[in-house]
C-alpha atoms as a PDB file:
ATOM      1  CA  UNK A   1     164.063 -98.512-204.106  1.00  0.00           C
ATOM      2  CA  UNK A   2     162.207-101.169-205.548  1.00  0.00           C
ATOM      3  CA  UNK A   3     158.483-101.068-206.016  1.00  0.00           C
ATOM      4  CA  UNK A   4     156.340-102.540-202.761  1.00  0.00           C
ATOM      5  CA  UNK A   5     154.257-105.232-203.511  1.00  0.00           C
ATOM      6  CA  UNK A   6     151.205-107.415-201.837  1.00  0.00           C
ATOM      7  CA  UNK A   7     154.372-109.971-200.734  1.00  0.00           C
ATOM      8  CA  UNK A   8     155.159-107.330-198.627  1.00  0.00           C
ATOM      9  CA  UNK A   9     152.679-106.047-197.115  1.00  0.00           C
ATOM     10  CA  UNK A  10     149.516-108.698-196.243  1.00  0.00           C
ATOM     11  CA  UNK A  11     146.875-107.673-193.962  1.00  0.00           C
ATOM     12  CA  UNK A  12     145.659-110.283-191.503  1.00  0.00           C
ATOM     13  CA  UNK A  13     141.886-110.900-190.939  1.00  0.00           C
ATOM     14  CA  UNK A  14     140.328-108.396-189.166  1.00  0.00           C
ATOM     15  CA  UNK A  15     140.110-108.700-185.146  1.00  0.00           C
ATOM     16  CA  UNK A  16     136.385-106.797-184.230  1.00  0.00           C
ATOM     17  CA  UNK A  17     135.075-105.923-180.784  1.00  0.00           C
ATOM     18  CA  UNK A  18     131.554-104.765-180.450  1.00  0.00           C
ATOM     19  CA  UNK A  19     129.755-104.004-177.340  1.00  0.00           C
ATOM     20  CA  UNK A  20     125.282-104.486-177.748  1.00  0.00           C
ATOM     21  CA  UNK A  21     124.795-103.500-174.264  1.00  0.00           C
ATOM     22  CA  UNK A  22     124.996-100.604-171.776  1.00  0.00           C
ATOM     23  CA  UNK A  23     125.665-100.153-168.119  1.00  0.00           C
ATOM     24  CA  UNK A  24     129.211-100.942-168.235  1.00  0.00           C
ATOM     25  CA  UNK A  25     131.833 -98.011-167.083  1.00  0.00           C
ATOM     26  CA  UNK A  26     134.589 -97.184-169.144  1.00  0.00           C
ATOM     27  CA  UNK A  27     137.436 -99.360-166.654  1.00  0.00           C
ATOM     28  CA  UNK A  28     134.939-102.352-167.008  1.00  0.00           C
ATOM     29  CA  UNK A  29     134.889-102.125-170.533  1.00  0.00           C
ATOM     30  CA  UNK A  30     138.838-101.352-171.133  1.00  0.00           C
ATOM     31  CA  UNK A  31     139.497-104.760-169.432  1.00  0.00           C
ATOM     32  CA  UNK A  32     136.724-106.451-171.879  1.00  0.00           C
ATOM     33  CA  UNK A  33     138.356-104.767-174.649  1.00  0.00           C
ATOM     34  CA  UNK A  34     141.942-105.562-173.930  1.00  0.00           C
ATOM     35  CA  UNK A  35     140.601-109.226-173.741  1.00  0.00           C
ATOM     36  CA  UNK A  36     139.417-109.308-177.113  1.00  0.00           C
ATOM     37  CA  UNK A  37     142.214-107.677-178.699  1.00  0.00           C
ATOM     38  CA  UNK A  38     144.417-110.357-177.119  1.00  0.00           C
ATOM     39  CA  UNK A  39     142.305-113.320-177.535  1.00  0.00           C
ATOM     40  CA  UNK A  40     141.808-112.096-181.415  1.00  0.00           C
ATOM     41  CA  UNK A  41     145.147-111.089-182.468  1.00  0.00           C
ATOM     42  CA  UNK A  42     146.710-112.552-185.664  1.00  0.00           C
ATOM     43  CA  UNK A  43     150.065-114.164-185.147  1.00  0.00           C
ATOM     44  CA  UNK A  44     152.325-112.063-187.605  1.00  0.00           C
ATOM     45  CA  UNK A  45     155.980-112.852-189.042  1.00  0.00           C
ATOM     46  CA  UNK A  46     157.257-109.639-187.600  1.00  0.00           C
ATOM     47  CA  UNK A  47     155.400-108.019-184.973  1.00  0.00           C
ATOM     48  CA  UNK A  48     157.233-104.869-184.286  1.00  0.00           C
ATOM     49  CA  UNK A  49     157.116-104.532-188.091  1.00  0.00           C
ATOM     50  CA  UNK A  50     153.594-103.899-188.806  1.00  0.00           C
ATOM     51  CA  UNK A  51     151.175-101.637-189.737  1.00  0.00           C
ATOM     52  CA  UNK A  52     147.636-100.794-188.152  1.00  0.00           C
ATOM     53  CA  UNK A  53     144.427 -99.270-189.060  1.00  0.00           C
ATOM     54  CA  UNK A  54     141.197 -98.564-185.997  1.00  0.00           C
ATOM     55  CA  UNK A  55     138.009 -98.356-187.823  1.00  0.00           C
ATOM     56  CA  UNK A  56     134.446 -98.277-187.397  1.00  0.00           C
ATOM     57  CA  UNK A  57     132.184-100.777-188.279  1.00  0.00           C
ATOM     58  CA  UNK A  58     128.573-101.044-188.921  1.00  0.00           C
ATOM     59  CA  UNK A  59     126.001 -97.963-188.794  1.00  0.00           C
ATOM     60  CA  UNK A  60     128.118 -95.443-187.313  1.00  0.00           C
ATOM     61  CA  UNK A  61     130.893 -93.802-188.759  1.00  0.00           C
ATOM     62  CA  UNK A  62     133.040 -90.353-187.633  1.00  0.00           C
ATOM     63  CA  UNK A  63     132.158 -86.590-189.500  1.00  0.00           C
ATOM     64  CA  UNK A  64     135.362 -85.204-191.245  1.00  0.00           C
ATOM     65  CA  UNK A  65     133.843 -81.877-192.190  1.00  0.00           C
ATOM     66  CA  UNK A  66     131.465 -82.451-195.072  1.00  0.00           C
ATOM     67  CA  UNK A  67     132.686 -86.216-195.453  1.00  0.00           C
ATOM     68  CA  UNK A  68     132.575 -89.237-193.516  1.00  0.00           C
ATOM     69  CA  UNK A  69     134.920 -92.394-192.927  1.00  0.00           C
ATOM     70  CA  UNK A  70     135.415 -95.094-190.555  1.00  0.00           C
ATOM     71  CA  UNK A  71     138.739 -94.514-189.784  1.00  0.00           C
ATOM     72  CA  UNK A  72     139.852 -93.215-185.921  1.00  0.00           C
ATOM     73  CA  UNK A  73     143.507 -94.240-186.198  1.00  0.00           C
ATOM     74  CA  UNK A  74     146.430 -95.564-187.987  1.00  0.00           C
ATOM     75  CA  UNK A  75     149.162 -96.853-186.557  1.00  0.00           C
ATOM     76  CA  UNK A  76     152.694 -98.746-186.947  1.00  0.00           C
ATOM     77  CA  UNK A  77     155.233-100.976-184.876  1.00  0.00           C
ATOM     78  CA  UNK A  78     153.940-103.108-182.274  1.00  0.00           C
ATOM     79  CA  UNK A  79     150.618-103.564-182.929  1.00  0.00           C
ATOM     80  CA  UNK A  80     149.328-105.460-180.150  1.00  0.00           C
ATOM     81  CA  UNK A  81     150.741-103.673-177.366  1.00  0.00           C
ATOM     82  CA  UNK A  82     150.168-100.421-178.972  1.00  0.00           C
ATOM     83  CA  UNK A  83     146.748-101.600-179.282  1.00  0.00           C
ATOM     84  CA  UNK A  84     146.421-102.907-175.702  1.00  0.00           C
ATOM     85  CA  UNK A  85     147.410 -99.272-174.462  1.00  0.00           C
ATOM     86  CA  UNK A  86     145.007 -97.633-176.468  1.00  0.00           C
ATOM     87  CA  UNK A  87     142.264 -99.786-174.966  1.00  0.00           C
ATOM     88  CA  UNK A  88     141.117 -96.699-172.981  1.00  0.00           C
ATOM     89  CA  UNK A  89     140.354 -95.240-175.750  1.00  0.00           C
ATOM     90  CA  UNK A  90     138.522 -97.807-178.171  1.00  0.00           C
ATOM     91  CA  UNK A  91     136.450 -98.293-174.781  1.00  0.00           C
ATOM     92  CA  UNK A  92     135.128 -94.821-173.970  1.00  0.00           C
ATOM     93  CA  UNK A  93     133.606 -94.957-177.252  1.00  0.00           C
ATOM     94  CA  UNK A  94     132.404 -98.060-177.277  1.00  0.00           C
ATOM     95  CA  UNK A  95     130.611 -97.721-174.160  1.00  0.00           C
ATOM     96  CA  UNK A  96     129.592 -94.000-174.930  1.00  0.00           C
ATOM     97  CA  UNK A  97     127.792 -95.150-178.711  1.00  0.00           C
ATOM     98  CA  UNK A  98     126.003 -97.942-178.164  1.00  0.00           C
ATOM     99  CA  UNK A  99     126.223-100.971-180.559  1.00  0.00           C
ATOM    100  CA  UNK A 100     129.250 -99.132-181.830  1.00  0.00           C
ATOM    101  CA  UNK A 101     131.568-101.782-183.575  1.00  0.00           C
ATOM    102  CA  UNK A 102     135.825-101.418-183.632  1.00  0.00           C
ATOM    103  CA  UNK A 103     137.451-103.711-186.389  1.00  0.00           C
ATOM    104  CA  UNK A 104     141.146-103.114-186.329  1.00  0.00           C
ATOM    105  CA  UNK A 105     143.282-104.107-189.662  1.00  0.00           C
ATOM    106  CA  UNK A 106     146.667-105.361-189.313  1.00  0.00           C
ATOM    107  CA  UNK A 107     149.398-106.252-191.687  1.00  0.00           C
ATOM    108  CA  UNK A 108     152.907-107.413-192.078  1.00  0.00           C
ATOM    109  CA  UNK A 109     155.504-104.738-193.781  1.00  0.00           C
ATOM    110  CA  UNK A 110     158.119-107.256-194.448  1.00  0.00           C
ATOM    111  CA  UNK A 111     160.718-106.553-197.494  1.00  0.00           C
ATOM    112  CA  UNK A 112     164.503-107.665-196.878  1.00  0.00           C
ATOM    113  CA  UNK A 113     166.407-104.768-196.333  1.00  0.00           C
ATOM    114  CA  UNK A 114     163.657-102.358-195.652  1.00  0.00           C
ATOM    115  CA  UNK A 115     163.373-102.844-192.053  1.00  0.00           C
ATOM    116  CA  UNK A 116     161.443 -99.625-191.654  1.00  0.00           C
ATOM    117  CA  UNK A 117     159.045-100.174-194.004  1.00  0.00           C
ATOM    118  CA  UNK A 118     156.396 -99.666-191.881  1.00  0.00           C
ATOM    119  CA  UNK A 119     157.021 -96.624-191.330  1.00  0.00           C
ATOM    120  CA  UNK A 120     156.524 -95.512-194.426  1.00  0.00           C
ATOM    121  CA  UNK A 121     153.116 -97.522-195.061  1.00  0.00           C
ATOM    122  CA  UNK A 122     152.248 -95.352-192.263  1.00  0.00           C
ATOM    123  CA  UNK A 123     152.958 -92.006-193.114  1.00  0.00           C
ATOM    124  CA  UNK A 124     151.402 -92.596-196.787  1.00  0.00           C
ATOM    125  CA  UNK A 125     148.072 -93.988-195.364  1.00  0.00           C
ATOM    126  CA  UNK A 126     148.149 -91.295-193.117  1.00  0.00           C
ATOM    127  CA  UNK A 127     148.689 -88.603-195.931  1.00  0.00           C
ATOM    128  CA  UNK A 128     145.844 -90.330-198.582  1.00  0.00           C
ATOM    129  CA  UNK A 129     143.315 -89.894-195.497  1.00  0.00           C
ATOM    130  CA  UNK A 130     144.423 -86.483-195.445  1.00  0.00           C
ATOM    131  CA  UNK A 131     144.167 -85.945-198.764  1.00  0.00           C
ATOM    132  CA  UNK A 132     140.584 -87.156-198.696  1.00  0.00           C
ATOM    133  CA  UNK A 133     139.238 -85.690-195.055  1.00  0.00           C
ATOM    134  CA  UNK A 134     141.902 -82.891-195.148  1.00  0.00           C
ATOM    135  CA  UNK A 135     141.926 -83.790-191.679  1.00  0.00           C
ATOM    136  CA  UNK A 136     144.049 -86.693-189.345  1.00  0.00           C
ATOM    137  CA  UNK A 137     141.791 -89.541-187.964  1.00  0.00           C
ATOM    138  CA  UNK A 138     140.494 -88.693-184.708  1.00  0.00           C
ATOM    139  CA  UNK A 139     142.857 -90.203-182.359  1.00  0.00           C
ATOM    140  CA  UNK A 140     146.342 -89.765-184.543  1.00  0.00           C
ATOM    141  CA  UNK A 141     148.535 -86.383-183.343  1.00  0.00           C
ATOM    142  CA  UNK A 142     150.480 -86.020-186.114  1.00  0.00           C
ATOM    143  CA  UNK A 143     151.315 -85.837-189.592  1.00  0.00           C
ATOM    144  CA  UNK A 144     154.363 -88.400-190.456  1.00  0.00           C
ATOM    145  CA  UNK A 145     155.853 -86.178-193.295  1.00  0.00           C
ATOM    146  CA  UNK A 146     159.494 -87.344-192.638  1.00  0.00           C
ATOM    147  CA  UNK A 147     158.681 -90.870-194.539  1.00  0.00           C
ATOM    148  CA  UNK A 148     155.366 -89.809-196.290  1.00  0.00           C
ATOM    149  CA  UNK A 149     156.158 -90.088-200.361  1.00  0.00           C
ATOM    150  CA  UNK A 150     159.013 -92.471-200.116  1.00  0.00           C
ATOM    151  CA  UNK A 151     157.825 -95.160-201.652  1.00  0.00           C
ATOM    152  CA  UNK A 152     156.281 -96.316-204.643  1.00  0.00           C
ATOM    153  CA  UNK A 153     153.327 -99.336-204.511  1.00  0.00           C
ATOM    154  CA  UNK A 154     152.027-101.351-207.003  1.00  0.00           C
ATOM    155  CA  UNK A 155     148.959-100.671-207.918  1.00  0.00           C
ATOM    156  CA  UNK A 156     146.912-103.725-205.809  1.00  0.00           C
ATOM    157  CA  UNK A 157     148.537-102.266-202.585  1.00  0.00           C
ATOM    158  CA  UNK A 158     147.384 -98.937-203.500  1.00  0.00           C
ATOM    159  CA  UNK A 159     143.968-100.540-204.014  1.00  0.00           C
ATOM    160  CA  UNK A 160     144.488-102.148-200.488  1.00  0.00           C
ATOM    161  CA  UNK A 161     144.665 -98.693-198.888  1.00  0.00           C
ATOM    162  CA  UNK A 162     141.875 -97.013-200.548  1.00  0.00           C
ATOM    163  CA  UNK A 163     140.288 -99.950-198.820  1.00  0.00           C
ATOM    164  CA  UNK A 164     141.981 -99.538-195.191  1.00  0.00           C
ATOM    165  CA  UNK A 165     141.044 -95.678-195.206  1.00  0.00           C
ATOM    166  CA  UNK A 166     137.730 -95.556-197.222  1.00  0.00           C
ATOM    167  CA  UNK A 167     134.140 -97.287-196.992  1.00  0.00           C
ATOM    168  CA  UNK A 168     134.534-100.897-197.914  1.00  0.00           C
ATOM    169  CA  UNK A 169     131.742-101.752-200.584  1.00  0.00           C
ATOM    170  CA  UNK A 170     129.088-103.126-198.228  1.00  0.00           C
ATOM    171  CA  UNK A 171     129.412-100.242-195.794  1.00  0.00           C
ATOM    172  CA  UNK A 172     125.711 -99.438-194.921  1.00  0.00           C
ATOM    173  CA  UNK A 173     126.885 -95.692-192.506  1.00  0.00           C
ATOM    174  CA  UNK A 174     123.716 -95.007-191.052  1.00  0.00           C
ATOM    175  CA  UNK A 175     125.558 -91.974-188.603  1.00  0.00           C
ATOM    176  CA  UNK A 176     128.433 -89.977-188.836  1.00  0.00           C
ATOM    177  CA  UNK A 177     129.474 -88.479-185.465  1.00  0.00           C
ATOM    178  CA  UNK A 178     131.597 -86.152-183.964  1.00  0.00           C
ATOM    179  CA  UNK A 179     132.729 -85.215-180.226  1.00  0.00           C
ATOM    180  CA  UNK A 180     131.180 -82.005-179.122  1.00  0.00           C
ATOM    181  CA  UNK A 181     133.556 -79.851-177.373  1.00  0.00           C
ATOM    182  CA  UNK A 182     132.711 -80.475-173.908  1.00  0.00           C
ATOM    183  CA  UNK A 183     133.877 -84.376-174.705  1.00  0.00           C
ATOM    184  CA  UNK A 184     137.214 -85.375-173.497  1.00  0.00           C
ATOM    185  CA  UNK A 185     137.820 -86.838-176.939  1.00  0.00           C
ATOM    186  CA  UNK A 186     137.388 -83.545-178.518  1.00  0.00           C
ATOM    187  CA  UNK A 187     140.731 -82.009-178.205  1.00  0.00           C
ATOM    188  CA  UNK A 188     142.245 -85.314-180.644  1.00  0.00           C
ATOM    189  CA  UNK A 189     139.609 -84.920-182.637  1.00  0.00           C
ATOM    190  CA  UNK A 190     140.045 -81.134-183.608  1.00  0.00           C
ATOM    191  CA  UNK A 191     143.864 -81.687-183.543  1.00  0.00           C
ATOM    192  CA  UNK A 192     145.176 -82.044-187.559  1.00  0.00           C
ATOM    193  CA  UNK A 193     142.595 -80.085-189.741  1.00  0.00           C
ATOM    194  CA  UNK A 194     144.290 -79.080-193.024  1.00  0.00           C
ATOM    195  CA  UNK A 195     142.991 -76.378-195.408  1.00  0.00           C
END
């Protein structure tokens, strides 16, 4: 198969949602953030056809071990009602780390005759975070080794996903947190660890 280029896969600006204030109870604040993600969500070419990425922005960012990234998540398919399900989520830890920022990165994986393409932009962002964290991000289950390796990507895409799973130049991480294990987000987040 042909080599994947930036004319098939272009990430839209990012959509952000950051909370500066507390108070507000994790059902209050999954309504406020499945506004957002609505009222901020790119129109895209194909929507089922896309590829996602959950990050943290600003001082906070998640412990992998000795490491640190942004990342909590990537994701394919339909984005934006993947991303209005996992609301409950993105909320419970916005509200529990205060002036916590989400910025979620979306792009198109359009190539004629590669209808599943991003599936495989998937599986090999997911498998470059492991090879950097040797861990998942927090809140993905599993490994996607079935399409993980399948494709080959010129080298600006490649550059695009360093980007997508890394700290952007600019990133000032002040924190890098983890769920202790009395946390209800602890169990995704010690799901995935790779030796």
């Amino acid at each position: 198969m042909a080599t994947v280029t930036t004319n098939h896969i272009r990430w839209r600006p990012p959509i952000s949602i950051r909370f500066g204030f507390s108070g507000i109870t994790v059902d209050e604040a999954v309504t406020l953030v499945q506004r957002r993600l609505k009222s901020q969500f790119p129109v895209l070419d194909k929507p089922k056809q896309c590829v996602y990425v959950v990050r943290l922005k600003g001082d906070v960012a998640i412990a992998y071990g000795l490491q640190f990234s942004p990342v909590i998540y990537i994701g394919e398919g339909d984005a934006a009602g993947r991303l209005y399900s996992h609301a409950k989520w993105i909320a419970a830890l916005l509200v529990a780390v205060p002036n916590a920022e989400i910025e979620v990165r979306v792009a198109d994986c359009v190539r004629a005759n590669d209808a599943d393409l991003c599936l495989y932009v998937e599986a090999d962002l997911i498998t470059a975070f492991i090879e950097r964290h040797n861990c998942l991000p927090w809140f993905n289950r599993q490994r996607e080794v079935k399409y993980a390796g399948k494709r080959s990507y010129e080298k600006e895409v490649k550059h695009e996903f360093a980007q997508r799973i890394g700290k952007v130049q600019g990133s000032n991480f002040l924190w890098a947190i983890r769920p202790t294990d009395n946390n209800e987000q602890y169990q995704s987040y010690d799901t995935g660890w790779y030796e």
